[in-house]
N, C-alpha and C. Protein backbone atom coordinates (compact mmCIF):
# COMPACT_ATOMS: atom_id res chain seq x y z
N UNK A 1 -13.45 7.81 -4.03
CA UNK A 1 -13.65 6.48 -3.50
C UNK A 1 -12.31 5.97 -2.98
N UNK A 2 -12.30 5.08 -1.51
CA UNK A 2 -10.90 4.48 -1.28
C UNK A 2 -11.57 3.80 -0.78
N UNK A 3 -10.05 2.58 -1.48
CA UNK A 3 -10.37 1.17 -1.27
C UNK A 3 -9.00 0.39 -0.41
N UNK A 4 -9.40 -0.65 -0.34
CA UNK A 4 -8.20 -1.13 0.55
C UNK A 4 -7.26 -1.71 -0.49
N UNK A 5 -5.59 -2.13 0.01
CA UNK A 5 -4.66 -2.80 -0.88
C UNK A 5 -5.27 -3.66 -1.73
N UNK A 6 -5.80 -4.74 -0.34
CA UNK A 6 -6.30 -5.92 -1.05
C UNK A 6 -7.55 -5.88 -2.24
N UNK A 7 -8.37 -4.76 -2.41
CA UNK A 7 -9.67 -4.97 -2.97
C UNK A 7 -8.76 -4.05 -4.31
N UNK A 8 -7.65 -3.81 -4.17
CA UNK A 8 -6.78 -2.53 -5.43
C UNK A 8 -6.61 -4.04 -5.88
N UNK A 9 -5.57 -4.61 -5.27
CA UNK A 9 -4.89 -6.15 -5.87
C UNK A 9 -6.36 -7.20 -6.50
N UNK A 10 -7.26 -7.12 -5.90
CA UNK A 10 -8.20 -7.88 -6.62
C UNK A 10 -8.82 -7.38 -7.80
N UNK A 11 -8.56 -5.94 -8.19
CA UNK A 11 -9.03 -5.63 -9.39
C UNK A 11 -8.02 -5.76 -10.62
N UNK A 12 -6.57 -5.63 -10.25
CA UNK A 12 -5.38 -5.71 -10.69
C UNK A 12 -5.83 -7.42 -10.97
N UNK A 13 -5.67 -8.39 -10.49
CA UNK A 13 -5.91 -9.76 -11.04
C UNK A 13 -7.05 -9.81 -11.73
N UNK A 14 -8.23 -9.51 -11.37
CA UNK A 14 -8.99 -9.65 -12.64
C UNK A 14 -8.67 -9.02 -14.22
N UNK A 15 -8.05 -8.29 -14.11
CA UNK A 15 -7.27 -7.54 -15.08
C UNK A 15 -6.06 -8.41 -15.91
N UNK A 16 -5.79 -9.04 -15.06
CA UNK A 16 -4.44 -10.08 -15.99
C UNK A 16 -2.86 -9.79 -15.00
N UNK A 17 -3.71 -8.20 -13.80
CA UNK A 17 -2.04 -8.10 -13.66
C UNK A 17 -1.21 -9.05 -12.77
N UNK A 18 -0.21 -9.54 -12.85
CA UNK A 18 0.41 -10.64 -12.05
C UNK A 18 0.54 -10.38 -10.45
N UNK A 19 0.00 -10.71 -9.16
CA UNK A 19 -0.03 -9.95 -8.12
C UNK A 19 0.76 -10.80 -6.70
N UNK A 20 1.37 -10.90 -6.35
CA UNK A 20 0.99 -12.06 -5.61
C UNK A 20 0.01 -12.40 -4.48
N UNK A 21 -0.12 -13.99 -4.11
CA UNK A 21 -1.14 -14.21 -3.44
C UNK A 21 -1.09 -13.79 -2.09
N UNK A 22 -2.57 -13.50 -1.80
CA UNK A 22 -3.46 -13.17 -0.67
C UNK A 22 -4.77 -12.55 -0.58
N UNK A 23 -4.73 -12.91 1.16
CA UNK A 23 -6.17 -12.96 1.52
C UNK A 23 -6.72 -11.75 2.16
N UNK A 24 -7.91 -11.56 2.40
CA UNK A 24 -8.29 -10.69 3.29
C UNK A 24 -8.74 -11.32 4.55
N UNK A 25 -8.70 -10.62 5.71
CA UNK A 25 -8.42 -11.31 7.28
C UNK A 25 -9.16 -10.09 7.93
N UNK A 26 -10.61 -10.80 8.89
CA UNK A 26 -11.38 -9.68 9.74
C UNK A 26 -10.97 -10.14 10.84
N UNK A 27 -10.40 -10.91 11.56
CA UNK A 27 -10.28 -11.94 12.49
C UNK A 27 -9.25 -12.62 12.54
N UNK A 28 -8.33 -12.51 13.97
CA UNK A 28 -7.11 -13.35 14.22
C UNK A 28 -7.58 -15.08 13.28
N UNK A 29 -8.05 -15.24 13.42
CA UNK A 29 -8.53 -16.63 13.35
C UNK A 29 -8.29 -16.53 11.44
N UNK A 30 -9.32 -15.84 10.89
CA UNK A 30 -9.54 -15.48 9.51
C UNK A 30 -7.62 -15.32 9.40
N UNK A 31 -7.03 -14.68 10.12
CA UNK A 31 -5.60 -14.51 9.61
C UNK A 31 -4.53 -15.76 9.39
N UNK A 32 -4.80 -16.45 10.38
CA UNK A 32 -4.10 -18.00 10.78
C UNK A 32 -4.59 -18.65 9.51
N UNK A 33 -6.52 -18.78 9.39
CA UNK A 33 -6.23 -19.80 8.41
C UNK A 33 -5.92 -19.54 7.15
N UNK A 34 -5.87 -17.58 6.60
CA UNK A 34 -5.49 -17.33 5.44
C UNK A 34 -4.03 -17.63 5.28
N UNK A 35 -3.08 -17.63 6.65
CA UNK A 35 -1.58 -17.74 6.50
C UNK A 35 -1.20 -19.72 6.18
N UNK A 36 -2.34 -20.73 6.53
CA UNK A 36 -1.92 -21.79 6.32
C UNK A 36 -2.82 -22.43 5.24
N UNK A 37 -3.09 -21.65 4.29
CA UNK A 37 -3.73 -21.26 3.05
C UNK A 37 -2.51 -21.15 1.93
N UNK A 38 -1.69 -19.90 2.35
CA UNK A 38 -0.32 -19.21 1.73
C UNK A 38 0.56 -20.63 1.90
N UNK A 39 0.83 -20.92 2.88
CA UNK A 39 1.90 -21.86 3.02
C UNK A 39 1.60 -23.13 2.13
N UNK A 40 0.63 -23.34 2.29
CA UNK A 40 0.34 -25.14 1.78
C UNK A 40 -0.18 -24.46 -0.34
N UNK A 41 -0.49 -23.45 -0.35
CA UNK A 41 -0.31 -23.07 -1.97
C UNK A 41 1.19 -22.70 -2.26
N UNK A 42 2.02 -21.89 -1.36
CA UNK A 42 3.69 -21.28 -1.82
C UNK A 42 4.62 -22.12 -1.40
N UNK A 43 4.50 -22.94 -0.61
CA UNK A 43 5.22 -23.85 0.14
C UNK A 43 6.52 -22.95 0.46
N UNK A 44 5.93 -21.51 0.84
CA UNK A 44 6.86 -20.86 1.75
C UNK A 44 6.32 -20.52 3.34
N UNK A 45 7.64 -20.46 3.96
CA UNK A 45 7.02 -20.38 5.39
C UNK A 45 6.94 -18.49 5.81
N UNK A 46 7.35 -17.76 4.97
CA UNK A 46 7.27 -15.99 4.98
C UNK A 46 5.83 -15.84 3.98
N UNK A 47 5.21 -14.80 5.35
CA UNK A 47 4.30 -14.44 5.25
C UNK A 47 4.06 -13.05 5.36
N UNK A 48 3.06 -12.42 4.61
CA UNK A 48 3.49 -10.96 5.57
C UNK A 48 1.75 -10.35 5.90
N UNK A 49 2.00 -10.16 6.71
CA UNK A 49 0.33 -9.27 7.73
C UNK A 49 0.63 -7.38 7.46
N UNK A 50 -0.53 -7.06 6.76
CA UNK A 50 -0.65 -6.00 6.49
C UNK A 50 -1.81 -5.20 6.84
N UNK A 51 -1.78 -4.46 7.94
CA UNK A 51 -3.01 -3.53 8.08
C UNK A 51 -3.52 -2.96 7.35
N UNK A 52 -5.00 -3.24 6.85
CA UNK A 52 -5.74 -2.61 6.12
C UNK A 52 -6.58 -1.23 6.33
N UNK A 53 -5.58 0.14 6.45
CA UNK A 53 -6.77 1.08 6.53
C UNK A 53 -6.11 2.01 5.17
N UNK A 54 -7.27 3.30 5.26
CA UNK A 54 -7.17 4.02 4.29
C UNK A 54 -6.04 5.46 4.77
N UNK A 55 -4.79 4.74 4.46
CA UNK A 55 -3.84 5.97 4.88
C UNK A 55 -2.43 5.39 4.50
N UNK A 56 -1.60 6.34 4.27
CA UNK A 56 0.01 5.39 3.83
C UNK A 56 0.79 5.56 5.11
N UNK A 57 2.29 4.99 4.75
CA UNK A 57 2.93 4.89 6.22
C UNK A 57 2.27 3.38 6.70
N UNK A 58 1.94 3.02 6.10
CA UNK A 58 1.53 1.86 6.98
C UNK A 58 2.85 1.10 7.70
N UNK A 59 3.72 0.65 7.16
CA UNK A 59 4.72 0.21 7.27
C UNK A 59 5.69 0.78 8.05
N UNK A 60 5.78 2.03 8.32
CA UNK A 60 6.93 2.71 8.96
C UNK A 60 5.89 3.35 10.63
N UNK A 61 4.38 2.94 10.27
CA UNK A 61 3.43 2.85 11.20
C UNK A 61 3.26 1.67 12.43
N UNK A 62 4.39 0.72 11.86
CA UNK A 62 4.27 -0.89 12.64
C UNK A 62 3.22 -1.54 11.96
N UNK A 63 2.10 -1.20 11.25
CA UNK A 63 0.92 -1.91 10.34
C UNK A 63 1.23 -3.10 9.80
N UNK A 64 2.70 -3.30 8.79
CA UNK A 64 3.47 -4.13 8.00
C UNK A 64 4.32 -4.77 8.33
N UNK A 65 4.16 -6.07 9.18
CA UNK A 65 5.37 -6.93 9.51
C UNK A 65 5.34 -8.37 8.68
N UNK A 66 6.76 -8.96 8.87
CA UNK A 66 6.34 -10.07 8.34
C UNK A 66 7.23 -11.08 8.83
N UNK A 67 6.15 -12.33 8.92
CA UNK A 67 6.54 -13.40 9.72
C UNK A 67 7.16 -14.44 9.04
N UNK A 68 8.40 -14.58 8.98
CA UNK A 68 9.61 -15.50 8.48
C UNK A 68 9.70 -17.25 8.77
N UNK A 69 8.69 -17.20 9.69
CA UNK A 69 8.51 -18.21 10.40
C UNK A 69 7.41 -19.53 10.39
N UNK A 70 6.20 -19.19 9.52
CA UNK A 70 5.25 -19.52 9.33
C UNK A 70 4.05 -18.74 10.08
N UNK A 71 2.91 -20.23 10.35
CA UNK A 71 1.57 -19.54 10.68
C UNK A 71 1.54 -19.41 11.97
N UNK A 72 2.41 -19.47 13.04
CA UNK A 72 2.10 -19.66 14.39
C UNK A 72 2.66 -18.08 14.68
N UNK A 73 3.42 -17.83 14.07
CA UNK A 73 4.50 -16.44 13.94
C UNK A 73 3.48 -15.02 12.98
N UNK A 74 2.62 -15.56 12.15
CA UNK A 74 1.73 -14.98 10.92
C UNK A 74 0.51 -14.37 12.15
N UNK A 75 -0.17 -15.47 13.19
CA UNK A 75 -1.26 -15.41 13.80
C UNK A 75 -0.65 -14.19 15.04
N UNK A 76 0.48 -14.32 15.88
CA UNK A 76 0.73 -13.49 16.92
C UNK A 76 1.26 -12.15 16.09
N UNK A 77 1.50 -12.11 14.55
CA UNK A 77 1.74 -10.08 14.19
C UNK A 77 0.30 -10.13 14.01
N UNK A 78 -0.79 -10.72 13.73
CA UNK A 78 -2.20 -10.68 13.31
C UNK A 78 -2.48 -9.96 14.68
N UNK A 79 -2.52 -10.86 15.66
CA UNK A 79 -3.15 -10.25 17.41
C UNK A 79 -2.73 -9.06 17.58
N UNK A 80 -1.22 -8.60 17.20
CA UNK A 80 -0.80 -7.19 17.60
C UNK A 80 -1.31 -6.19 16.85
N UNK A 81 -1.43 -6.64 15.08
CA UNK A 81 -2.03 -5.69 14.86
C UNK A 81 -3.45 -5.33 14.53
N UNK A 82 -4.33 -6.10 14.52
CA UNK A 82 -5.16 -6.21 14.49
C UNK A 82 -6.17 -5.33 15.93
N UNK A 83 -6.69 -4.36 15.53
CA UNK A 83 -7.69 -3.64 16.81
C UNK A 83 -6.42 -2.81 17.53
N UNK A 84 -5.12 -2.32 16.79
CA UNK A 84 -4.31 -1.36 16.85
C UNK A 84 -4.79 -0.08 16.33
N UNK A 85 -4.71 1.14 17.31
CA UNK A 85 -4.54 2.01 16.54
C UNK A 85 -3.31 2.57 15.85
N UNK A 86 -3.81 2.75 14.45
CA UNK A 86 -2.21 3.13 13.65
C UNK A 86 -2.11 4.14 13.38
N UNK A 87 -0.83 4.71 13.67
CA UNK A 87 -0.59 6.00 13.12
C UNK A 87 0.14 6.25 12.64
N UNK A 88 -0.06 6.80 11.30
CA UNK A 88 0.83 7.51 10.45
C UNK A 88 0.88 8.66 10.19
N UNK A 89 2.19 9.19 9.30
CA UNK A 89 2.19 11.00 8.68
C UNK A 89 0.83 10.87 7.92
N UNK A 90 -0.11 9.99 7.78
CA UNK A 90 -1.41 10.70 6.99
C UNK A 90 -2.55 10.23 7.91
N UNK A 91 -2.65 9.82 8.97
CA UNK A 91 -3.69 9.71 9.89
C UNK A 91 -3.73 10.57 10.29
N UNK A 92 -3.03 11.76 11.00
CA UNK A 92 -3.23 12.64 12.43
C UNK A 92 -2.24 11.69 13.38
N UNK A 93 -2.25 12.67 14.70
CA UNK A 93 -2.37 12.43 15.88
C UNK A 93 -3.28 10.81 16.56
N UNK A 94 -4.63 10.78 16.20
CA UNK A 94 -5.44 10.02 16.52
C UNK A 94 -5.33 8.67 15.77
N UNK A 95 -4.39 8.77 14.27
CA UNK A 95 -4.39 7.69 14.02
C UNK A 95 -5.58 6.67 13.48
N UNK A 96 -5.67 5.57 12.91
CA UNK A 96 -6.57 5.04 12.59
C UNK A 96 -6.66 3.31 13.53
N UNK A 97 -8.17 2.54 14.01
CA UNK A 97 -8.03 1.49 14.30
C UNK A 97 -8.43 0.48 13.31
N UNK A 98 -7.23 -0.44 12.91
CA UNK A 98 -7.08 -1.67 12.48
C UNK A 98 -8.33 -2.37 12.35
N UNK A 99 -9.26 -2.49 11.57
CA UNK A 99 -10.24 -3.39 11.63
C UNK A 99 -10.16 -4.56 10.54
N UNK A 100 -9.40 -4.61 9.69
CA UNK A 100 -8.98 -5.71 8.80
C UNK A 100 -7.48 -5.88 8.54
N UNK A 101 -7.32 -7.05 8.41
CA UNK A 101 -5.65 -7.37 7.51
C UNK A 101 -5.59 -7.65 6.07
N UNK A 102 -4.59 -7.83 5.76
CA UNK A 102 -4.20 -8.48 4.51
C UNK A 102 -2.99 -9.64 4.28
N UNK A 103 -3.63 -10.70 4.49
CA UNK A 103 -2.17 -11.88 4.49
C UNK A 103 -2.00 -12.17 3.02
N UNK A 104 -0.35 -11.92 3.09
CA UNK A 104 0.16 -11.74 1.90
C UNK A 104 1.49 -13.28 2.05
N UNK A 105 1.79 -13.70 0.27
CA UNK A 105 2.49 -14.75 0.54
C UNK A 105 3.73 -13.44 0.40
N UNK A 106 5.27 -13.78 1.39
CA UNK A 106 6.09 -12.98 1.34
C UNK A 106 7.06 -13.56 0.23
N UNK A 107 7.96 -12.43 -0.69
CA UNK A 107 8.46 -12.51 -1.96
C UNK A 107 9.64 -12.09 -2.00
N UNK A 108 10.57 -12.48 -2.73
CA UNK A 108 12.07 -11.34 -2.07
C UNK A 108 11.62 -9.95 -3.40
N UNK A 109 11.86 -8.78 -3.08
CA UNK A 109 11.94 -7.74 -3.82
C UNK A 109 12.37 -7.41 -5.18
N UNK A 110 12.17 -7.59 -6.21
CA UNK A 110 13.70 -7.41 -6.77
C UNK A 110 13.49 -5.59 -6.89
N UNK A 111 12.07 -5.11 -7.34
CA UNK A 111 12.39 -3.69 -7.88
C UNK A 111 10.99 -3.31 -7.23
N UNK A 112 10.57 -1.76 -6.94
CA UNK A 112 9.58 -1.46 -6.59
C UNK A 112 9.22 -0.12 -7.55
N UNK A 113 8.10 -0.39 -7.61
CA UNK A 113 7.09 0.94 -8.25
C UNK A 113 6.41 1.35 -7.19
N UNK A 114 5.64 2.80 -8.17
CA UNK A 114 4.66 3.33 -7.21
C UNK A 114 3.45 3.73 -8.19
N UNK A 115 2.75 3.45 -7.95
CA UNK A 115 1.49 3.91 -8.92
C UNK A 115 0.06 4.50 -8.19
N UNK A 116 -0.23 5.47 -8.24
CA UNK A 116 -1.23 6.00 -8.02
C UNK A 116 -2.55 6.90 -8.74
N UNK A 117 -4.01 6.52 -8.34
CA UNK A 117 -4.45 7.76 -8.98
C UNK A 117 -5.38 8.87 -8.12
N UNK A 118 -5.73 9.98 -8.76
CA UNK A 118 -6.27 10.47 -7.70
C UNK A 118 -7.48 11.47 -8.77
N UNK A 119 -8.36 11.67 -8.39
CA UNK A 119 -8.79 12.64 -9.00
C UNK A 119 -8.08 14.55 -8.80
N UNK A 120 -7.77 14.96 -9.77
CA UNK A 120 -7.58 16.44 -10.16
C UNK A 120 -8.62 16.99 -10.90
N UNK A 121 -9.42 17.82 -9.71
CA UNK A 121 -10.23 18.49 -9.45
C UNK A 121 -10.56 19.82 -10.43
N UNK A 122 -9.58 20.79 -10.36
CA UNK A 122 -9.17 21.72 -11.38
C UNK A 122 -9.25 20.94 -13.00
N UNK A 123 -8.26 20.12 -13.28
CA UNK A 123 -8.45 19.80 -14.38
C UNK A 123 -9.52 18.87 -15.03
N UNK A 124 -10.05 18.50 -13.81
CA UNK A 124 -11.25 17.54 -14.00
C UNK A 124 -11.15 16.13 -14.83
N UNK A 125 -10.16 15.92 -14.55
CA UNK A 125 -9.52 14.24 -15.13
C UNK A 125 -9.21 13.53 -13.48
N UNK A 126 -8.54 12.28 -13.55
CA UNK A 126 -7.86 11.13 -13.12
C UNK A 126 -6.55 11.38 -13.46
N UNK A 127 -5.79 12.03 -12.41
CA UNK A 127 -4.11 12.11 -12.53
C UNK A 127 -3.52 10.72 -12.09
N UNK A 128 -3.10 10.18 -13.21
CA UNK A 128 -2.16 8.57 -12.36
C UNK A 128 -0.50 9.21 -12.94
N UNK A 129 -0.43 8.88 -11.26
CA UNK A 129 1.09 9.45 -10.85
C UNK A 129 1.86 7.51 -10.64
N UNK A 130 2.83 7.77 -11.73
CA UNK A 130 4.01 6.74 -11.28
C UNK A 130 5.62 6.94 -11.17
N UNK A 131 5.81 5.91 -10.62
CA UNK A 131 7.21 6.19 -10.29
C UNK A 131 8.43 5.13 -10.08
N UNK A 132 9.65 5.39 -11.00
CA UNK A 132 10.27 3.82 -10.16
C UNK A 132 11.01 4.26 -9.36
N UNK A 133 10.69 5.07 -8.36
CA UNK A 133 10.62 5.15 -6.77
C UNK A 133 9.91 4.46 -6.42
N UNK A 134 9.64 3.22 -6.11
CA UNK A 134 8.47 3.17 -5.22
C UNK A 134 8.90 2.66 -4.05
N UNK A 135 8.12 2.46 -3.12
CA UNK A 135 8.35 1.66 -1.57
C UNK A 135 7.74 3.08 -0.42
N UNK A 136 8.51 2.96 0.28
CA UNK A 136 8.04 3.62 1.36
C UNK A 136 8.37 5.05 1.61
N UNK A 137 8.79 5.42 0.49
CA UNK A 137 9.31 7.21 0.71
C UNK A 137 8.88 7.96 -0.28
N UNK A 138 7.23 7.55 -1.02
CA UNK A 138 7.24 8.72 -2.11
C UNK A 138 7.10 10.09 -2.01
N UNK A 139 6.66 9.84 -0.76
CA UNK A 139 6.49 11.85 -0.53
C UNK A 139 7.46 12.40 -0.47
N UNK A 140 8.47 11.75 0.03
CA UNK A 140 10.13 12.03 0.26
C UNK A 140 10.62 12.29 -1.33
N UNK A 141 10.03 11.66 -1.98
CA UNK A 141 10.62 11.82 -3.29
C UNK A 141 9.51 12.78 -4.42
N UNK A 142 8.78 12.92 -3.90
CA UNK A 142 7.90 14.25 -4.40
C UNK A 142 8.00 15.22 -4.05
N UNK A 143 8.52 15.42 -2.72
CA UNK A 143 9.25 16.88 -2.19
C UNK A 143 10.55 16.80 -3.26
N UNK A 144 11.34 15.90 -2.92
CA UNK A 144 12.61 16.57 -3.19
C UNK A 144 13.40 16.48 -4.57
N UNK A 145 12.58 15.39 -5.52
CA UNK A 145 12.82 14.66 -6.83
C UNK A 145 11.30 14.61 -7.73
N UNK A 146 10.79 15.78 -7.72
CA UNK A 146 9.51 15.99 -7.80
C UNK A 146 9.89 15.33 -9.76
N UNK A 147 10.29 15.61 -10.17
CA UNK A 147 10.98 15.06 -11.79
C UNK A 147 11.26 13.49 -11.79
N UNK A 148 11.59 12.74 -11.22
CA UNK A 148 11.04 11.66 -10.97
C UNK A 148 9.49 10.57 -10.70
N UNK A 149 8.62 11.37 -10.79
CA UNK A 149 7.01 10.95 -10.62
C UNK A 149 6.54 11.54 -12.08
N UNK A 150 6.27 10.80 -12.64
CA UNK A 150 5.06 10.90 -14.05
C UNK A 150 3.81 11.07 -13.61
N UNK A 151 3.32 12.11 -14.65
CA UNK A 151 1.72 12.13 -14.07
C UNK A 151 1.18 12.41 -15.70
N UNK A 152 -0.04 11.38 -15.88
CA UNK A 152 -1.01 11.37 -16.90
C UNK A 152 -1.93 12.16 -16.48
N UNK A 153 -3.14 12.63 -16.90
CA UNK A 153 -4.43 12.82 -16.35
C UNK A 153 -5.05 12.31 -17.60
N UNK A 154 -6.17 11.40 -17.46
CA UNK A 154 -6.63 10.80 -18.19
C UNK A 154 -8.28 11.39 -18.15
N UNK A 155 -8.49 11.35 -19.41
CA UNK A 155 -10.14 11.97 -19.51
C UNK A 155 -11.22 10.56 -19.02
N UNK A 156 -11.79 10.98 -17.95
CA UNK A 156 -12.88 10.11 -17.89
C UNK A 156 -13.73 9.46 -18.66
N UNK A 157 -14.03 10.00 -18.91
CA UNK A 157 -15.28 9.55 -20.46
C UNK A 157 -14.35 9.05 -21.28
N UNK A 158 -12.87 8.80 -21.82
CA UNK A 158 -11.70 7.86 -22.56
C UNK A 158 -11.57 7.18 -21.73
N UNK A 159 -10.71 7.36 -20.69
CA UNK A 159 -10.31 6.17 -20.23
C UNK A 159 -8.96 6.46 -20.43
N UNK A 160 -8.18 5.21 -19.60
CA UNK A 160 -6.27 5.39 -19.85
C UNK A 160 -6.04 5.08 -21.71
N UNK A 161 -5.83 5.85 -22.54
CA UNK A 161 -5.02 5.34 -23.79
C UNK A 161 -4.01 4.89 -24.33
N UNK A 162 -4.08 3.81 -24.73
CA UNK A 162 -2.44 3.57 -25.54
C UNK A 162 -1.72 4.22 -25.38
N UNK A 163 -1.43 5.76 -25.99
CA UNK A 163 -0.40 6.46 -26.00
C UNK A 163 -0.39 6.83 -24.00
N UNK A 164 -0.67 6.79 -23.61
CA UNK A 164 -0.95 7.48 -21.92
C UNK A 164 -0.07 6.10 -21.57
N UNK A 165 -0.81 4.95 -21.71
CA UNK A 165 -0.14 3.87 -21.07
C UNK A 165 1.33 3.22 -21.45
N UNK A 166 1.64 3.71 -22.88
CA UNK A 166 3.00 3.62 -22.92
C UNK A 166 3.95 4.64 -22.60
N UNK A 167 3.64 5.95 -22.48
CA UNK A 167 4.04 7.06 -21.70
C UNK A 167 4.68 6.43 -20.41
N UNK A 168 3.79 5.78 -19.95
CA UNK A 168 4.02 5.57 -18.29
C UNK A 168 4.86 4.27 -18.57
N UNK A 169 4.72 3.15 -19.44
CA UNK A 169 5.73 2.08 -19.27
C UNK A 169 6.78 2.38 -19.39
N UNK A 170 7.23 3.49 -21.15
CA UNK A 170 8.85 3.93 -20.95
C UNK A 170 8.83 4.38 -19.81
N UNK A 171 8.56 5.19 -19.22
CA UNK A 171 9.05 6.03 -17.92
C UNK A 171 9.47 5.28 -16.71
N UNK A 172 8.49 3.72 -16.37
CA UNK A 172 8.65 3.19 -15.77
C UNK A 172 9.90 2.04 -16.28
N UNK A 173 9.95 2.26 -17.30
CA UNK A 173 11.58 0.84 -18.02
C UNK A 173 10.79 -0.53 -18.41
N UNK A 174 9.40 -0.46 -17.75
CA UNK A 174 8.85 -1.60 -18.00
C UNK A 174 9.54 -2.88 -18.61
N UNK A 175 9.51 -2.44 -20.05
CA UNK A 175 10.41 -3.50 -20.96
C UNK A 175 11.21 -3.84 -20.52
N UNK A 176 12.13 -3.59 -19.85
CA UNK A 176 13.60 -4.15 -19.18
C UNK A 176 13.31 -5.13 -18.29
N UNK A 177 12.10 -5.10 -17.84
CA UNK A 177 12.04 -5.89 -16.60
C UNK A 177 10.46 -7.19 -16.79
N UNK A 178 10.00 -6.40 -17.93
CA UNK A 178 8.61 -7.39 -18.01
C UNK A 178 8.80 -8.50 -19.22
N UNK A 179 7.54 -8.57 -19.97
CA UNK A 179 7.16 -9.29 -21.16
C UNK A 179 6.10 -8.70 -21.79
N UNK A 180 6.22 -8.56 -23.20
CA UNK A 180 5.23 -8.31 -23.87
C UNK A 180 4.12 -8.74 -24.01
N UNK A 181 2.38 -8.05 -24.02
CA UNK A 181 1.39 -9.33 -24.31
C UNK A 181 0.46 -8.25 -24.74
């Protein structure tokens, strides 16, 4: 099954996890009023427009810009990318066309992860691969720092366990940077 950022981030908040805000956007229009939505809840004027398809690279694809400026600046990266075809190292050649966004309120960085899962086929579990690599180069860092990415495989019928999920927080430093709950 693949899902988009935004519908990953909406399961992550029902969950408790802290995410920040945004919307989903089918429509220049749907984008403007999700960006003066962001502004009048963050009372920031950075926004960021994120193409929603099923492929990474989005960002180094042109998919991911962000408008520093407010909603008038939020609505014209919406028009460009929106009904773009994007292409990334995991589309092909042909690339994928843009049929949704994701307006996001924009945040300064401090640290990035990477978390993924995938089914492993052979072993017949849910491999969740993390990493505090994260951002825009994990393959870069799975080729070449392959010892850097943690991987669980978690039994379906369990589920992620305690011991699995603190596996992955030391690894990730968690504690250094979160709160307990």
């Amino acid at each position: 099954m693949k899902i988009h950022e935004y519908q990953a981030k909406q399961i992550f908040a029902r969950h408790g996890v802290p995410i920040p805000k945004g919307y989903p956007a089918m429509t220049v229009d749907d984008a403007e009023a999700a960006a003066k939505r962001l502004v009048e809840e963050t009372k920031s004027q950075v926004i960021v427009v994120k193409a929603q398809i099923h492929a990474g690279g989005r960002g180094k694809g042109g998919g991911v810009k962000i408008a520093k400026n407010g909603v008038a600046e939020a609505r014209k990266l919406a028009e460009q990318i929106l009904g773009m075809q994007l292409v990334t190292h995991q589309t092909g050649p042909e690339g994928q066309k843009v049929r949704r966004l994701y307006i996001e309120q924009g945040l300064a960085i401090e640290r990035e992860l990477y978390l993924g899962m995938v089914v492993d086929r052979e072993k017949r579990r849910v491999a969740m691969m993390a990493s505090t690599e994260g951002g825009m180069e994990i393959e870069k860092v799975a080729a070449e720092t392959p010892e850097r990415i943690l991987t669980v495989h978690v039994d379906p019928a369990v589920g992620l366990t305690g011991f699995q999920a603190r596996q992955l927080a030391f690894g990730l430093d968690l504690a250094k940077y979160g709160k307990e709950e």
